[in-house]
N, C-alpha and C. Protein backbone atom coordinates (compact mmCIF):
# COMPACT_ATOMS: atom_id res chain seq x y z
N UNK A 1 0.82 -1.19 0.00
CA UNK A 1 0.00 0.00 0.00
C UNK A 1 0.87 1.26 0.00
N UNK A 2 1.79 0.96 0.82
CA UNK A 2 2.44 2.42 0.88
C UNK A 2 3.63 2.66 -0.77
N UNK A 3 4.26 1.28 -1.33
CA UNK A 3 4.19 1.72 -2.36
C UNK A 3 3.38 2.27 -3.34
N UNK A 4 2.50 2.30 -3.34
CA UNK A 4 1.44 2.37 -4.29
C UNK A 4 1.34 3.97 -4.11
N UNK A 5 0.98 4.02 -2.87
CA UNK A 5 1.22 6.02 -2.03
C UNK A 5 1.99 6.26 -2.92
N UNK A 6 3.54 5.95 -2.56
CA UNK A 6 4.65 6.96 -2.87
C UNK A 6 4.59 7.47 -4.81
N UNK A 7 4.08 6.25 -5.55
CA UNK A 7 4.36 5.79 -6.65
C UNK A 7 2.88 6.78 -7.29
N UNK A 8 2.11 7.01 -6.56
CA UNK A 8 0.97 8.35 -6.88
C UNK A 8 1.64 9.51 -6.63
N UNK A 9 2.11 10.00 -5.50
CA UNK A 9 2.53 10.96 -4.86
C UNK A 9 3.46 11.34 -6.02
N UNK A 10 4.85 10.34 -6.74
CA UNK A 10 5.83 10.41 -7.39
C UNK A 10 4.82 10.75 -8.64
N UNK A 11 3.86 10.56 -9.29
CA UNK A 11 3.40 10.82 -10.37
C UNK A 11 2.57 12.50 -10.47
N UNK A 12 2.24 12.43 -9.00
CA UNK A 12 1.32 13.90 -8.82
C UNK A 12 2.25 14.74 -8.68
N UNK A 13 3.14 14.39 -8.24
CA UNK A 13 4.57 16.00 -8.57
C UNK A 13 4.67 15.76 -9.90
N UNK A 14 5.21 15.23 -10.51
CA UNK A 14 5.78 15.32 -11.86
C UNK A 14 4.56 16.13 -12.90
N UNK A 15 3.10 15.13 -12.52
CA UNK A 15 2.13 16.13 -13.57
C UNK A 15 2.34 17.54 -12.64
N UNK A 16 2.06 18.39 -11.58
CA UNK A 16 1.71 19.22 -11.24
C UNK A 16 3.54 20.13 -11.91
N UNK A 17 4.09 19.82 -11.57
CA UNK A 17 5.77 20.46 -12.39
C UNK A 17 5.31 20.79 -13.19
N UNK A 18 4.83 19.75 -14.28
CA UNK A 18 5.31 20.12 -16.23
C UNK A 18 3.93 20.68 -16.52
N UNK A 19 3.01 20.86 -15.76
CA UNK A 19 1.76 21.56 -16.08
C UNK A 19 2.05 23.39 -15.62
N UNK A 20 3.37 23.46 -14.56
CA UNK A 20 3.24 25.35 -14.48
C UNK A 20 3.82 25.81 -15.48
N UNK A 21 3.19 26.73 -15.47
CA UNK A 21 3.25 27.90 -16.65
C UNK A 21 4.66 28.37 -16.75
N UNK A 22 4.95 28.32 -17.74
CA UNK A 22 6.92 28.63 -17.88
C UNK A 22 6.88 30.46 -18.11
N UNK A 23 8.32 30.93 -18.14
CA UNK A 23 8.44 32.19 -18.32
C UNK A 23 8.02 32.72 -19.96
N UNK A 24 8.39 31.75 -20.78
CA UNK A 24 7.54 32.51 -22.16
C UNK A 24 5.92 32.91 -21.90
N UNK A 25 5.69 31.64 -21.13
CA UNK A 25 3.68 31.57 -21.41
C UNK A 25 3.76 33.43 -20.88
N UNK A 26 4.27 33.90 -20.19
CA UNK A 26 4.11 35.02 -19.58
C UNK A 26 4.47 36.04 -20.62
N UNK A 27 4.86 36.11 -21.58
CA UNK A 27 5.75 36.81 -22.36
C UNK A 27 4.23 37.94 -23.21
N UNK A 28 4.24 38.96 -23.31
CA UNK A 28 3.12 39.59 -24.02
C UNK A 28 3.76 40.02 -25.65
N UNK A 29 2.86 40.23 -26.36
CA UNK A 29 3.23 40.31 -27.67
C UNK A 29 4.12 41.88 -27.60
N UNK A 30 4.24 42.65 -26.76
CA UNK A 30 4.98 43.63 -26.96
C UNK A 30 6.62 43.40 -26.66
N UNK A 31 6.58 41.83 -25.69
CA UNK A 31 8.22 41.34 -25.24
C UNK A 31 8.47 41.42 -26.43
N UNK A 32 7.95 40.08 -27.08
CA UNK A 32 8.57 39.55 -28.32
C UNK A 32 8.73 40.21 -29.37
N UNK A 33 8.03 41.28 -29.39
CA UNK A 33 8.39 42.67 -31.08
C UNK A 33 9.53 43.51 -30.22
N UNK A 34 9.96 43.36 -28.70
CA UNK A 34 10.85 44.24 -28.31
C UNK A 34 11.96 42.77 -28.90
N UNK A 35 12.15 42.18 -28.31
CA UNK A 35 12.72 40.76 -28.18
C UNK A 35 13.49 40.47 -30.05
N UNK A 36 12.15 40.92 -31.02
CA UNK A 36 13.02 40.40 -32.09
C UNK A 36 13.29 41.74 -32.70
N UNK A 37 13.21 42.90 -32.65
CA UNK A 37 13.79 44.28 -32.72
C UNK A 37 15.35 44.18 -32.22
N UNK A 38 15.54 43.24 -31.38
CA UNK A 38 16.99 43.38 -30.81
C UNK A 38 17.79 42.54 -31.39
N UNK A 39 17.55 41.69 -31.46
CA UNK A 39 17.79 40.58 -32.45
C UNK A 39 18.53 41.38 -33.98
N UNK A 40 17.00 41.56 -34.49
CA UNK A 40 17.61 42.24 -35.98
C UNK A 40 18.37 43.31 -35.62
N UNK A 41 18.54 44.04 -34.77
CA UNK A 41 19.36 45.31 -34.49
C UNK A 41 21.06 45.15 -34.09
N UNK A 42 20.73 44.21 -33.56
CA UNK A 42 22.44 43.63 -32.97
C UNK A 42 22.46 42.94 -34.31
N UNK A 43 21.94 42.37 -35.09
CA UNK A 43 22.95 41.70 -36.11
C UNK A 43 23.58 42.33 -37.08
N UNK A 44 22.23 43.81 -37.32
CA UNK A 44 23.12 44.93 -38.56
C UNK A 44 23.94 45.85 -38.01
N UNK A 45 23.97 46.09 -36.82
CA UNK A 45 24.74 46.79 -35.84
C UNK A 45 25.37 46.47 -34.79
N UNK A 46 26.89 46.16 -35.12
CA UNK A 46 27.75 45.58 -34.05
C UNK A 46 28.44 46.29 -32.93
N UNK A 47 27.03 46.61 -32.13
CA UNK A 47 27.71 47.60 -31.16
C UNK A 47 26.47 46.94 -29.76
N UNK A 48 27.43 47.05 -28.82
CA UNK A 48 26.66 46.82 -27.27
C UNK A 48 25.07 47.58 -27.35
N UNK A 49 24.97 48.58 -27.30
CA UNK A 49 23.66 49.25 -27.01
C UNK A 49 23.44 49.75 -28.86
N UNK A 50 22.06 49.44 -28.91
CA UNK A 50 21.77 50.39 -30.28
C UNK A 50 20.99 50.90 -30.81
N UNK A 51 20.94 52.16 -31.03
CA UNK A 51 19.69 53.38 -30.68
C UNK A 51 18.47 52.88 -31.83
N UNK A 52 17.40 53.31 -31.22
CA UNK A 52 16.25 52.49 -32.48
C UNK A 52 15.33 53.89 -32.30
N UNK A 53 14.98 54.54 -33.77
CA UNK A 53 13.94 54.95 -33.71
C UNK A 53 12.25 54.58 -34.54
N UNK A 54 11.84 54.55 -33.18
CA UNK A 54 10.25 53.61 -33.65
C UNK A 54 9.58 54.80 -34.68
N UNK A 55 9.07 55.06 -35.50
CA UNK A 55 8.42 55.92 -36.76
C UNK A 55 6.87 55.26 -36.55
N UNK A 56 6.85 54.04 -36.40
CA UNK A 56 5.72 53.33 -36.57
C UNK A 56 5.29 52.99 -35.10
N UNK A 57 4.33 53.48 -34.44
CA UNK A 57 3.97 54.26 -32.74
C UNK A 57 2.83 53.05 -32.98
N UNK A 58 2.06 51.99 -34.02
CA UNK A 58 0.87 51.55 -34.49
C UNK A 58 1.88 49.95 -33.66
N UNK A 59 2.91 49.60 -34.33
CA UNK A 59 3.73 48.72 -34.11
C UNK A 59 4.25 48.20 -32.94
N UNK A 60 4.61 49.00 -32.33
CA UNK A 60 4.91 48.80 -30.43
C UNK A 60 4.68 49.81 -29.96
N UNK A 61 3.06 49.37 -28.76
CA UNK A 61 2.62 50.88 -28.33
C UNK A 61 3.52 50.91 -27.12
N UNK A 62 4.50 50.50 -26.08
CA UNK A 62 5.32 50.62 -25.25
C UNK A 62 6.53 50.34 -25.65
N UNK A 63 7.47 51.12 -26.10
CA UNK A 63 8.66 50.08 -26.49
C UNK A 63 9.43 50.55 -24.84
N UNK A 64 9.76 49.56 -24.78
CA UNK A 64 10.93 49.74 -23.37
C UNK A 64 12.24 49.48 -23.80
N UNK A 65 12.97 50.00 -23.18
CA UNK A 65 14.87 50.00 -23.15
C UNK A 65 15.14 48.89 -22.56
N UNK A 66 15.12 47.78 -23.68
CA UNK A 66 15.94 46.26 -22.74
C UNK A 66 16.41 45.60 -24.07
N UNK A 67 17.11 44.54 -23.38
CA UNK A 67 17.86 43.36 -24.57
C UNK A 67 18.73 44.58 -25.42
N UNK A 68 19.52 45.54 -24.88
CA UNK A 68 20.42 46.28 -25.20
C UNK A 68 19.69 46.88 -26.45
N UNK A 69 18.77 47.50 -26.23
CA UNK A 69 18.63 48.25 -27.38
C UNK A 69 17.25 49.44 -26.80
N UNK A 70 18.12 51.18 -26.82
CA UNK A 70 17.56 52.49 -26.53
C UNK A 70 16.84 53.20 -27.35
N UNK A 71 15.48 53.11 -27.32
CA UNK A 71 13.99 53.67 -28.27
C UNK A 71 14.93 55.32 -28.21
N UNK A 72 15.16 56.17 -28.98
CA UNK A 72 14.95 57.69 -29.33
C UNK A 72 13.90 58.04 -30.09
N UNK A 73 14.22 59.56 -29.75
CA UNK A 73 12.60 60.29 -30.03
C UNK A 73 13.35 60.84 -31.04
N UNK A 74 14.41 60.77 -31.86
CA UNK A 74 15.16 61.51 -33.10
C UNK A 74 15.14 60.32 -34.04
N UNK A 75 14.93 60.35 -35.25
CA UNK A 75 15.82 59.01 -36.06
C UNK A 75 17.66 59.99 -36.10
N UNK A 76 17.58 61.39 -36.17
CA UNK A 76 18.90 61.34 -36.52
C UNK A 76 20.32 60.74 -35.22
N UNK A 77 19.31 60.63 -34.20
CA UNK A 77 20.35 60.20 -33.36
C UNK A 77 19.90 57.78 -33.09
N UNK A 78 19.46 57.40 -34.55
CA UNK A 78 19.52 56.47 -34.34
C UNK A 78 19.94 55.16 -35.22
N UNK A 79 20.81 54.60 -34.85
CA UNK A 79 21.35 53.03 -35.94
C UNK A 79 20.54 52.86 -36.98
N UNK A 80 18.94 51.93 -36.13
CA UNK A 80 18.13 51.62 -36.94
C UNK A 80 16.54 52.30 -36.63
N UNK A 81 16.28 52.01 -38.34
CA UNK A 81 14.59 53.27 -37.98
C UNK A 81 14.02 52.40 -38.14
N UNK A 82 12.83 51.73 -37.55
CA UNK A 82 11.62 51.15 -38.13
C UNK A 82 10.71 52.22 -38.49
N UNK A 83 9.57 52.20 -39.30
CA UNK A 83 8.86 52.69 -40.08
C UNK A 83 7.53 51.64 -40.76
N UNK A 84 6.20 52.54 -40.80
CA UNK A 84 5.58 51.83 -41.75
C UNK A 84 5.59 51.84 -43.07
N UNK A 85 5.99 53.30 -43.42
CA UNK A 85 6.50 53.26 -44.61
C UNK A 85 7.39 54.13 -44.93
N UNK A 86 8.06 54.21 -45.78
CA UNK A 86 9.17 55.60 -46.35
C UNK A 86 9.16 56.49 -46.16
N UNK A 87 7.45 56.89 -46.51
CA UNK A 87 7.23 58.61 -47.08
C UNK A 87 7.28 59.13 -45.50
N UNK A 88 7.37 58.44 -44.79
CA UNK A 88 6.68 58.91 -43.30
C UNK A 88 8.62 59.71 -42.49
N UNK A 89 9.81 58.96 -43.18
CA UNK A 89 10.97 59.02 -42.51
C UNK A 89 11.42 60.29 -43.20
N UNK A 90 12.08 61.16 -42.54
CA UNK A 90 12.63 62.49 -42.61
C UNK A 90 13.69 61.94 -43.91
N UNK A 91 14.03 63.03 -44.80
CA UNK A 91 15.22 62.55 -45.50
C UNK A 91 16.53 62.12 -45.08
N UNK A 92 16.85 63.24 -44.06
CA UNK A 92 18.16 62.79 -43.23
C UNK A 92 18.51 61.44 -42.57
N UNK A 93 16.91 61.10 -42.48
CA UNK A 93 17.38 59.55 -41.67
C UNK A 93 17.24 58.10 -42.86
N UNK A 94 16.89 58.28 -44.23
CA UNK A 94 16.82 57.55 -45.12
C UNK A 94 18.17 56.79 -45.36
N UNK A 95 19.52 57.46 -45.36
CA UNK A 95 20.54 56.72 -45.22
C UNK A 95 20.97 55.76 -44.30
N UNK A 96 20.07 55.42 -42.99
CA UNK A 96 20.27 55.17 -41.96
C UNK A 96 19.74 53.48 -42.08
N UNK A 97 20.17 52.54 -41.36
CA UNK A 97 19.10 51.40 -41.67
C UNK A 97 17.91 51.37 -41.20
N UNK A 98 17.07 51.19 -42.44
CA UNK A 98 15.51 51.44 -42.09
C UNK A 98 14.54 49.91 -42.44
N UNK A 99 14.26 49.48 -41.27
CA UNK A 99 13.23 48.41 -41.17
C UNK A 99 11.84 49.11 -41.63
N UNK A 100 11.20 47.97 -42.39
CA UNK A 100 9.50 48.39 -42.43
C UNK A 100 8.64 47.36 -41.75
N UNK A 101 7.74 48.01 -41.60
CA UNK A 101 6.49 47.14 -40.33
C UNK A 101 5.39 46.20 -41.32
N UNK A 102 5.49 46.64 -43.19
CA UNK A 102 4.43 46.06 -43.74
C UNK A 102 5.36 45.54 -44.79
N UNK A 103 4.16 44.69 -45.32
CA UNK A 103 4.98 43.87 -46.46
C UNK A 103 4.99 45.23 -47.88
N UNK A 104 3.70 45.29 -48.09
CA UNK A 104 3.96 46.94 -48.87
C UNK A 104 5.15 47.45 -49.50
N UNK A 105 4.89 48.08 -47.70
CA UNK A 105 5.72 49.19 -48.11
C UNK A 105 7.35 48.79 -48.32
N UNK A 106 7.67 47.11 -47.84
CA UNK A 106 9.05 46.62 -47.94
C UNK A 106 8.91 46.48 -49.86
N UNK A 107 7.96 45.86 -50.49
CA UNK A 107 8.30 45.45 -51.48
C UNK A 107 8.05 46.57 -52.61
N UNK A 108 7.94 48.10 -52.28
CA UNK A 108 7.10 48.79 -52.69
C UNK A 108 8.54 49.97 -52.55
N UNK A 109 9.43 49.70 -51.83
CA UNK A 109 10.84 50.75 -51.20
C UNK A 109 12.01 49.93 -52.04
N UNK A 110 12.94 51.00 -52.05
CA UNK A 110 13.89 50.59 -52.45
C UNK A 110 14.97 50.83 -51.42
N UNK A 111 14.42 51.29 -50.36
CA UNK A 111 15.23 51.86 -49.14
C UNK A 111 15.69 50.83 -48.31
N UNK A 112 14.20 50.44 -47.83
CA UNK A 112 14.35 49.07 -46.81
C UNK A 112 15.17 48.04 -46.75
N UNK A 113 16.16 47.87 -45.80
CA UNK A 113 17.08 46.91 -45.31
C UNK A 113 16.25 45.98 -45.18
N UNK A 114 15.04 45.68 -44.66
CA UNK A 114 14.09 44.77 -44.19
C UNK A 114 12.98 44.87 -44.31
N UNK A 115 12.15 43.97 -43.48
CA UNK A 115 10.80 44.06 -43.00
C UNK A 115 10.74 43.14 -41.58
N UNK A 116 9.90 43.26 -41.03
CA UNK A 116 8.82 42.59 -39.87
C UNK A 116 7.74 43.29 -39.85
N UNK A 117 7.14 42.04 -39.92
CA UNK A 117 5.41 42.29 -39.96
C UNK A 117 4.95 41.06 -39.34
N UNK A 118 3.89 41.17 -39.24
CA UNK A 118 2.74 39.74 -38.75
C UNK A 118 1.66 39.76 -39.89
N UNK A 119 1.63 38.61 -40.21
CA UNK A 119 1.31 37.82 -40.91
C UNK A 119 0.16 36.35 -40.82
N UNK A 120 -1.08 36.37 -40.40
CA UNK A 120 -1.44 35.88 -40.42
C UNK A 120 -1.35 34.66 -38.70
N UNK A 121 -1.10 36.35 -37.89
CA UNK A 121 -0.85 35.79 -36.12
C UNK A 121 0.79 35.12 -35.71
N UNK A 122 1.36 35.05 -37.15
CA UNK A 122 3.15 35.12 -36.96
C UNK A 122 3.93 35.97 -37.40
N UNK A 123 5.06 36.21 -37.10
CA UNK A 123 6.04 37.24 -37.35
C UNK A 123 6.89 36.81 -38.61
N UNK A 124 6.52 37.81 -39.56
CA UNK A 124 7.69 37.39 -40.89
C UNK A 124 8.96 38.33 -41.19
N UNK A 125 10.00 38.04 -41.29
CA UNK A 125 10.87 38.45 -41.05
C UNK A 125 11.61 38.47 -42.60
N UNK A 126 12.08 39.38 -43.30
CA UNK A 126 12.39 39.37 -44.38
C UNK A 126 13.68 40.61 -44.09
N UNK A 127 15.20 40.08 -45.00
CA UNK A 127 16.19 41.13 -45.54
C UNK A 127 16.23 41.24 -46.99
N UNK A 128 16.94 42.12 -47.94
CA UNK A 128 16.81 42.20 -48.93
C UNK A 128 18.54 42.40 -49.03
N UNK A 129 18.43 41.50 -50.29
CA UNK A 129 20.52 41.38 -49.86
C UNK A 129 21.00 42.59 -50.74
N UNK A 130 20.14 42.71 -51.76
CA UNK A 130 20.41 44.33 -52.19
C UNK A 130 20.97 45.35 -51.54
N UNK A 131 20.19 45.74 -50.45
CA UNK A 131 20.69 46.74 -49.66
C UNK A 131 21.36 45.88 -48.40
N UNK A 132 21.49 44.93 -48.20
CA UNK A 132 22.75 44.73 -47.26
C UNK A 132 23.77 44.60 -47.61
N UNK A 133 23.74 44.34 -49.33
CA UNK A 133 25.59 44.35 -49.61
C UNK A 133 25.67 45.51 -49.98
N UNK A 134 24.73 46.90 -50.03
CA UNK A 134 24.62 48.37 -50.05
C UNK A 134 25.59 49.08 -48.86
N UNK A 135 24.81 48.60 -48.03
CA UNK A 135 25.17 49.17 -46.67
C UNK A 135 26.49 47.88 -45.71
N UNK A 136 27.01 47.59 -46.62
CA UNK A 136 28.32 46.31 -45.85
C UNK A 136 27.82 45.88 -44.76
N UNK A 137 26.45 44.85 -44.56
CA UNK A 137 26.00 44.15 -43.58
C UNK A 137 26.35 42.86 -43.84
N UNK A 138 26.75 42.11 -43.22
CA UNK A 138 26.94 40.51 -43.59
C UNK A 138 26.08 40.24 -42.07
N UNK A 139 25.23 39.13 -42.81
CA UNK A 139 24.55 38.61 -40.90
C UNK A 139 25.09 38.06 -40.61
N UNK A 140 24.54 37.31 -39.51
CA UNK A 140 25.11 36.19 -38.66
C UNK A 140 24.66 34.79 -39.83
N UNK A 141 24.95 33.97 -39.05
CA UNK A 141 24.10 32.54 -40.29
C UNK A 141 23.06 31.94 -40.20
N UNK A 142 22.77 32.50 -38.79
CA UNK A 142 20.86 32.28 -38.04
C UNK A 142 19.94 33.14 -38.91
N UNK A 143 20.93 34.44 -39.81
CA UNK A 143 19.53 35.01 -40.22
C UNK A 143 19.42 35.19 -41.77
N UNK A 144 20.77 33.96 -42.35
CA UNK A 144 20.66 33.76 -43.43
C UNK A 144 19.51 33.12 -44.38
N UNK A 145 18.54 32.86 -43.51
CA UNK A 145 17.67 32.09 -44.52
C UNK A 145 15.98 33.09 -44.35
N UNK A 146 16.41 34.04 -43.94
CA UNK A 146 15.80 35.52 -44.18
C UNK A 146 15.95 36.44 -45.78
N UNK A 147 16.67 35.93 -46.04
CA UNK A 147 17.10 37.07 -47.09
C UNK A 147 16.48 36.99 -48.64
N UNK A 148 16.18 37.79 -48.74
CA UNK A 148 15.31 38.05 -49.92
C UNK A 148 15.83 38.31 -51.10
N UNK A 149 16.69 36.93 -51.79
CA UNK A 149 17.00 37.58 -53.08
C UNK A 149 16.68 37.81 -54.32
């Protein structure tokens, strides 16, 4: 009998463990657009911290300063611009690397280093090797099968 106890007891921890909620389940859709903003930002920009200016306010209504990468209220004081579309970015910051938020306006620019967008409740992630061998970006090899040639 008392095996039988322990051998329930040993089964009721294990379900009650793998049933709590892990740290992603917690994660809100604004982590993960901060989360892969940093991502693409550290790979075209090889620097510790790297200034991002959001253009597109529709896209992340909180952006917070984490995973090494500082939201500015200038594009001229920033690495990379996201944007929804072109017409919307000052001229001065057009030289700058500029992500777009829609498929559009990525395939519709000749500017855009990129895109991220959602797509059908997932995140699509597109480079255009045009302008990364423009601007001397080589990625990493995780984000080689991104690239749009």
């Amino acid at each position: 009998m008392r095996k039988i106890a322990a051998v329930l007891l040993i089964l009721l921890s294990f379900s009650l463990f793998f049933s709590m909620p892990s740290r992603s389940a917690n994660l809100t859709l604004c982590d993960i657009k901060i989360a892969l903003i940093s991502k693409i930002a550290h790979a075209i920009v090889e620097k510790k911290v790297v200034n991002v200016y959001l253009g597109d306010k529709q896209f992340l209504k909180k952006p917070k300063d984490e995973f090494g990468i500082r939201f500015v209220k200038n594009c001229e004081n920033a690495q990379l611009v996201i944007a929804r579309n072109i017409q919307s970015i000052k001229k001065a910051c057009k030289k700058k690397f500029i992500f777009v938020t829609t498929y559009n306006a990525y395939k519709n620019s000749g500017f855009a280093i990129g895109a991220l967008f959602w797509q059908k409740g997932r995140p699509e992630l597109l480079f255009r090797e045009k302008n990364l061998k423009k601007m001397h970006v080589d990625l990493p090899k995780s984000f080689k099968k991104y690239i749009d040639y």
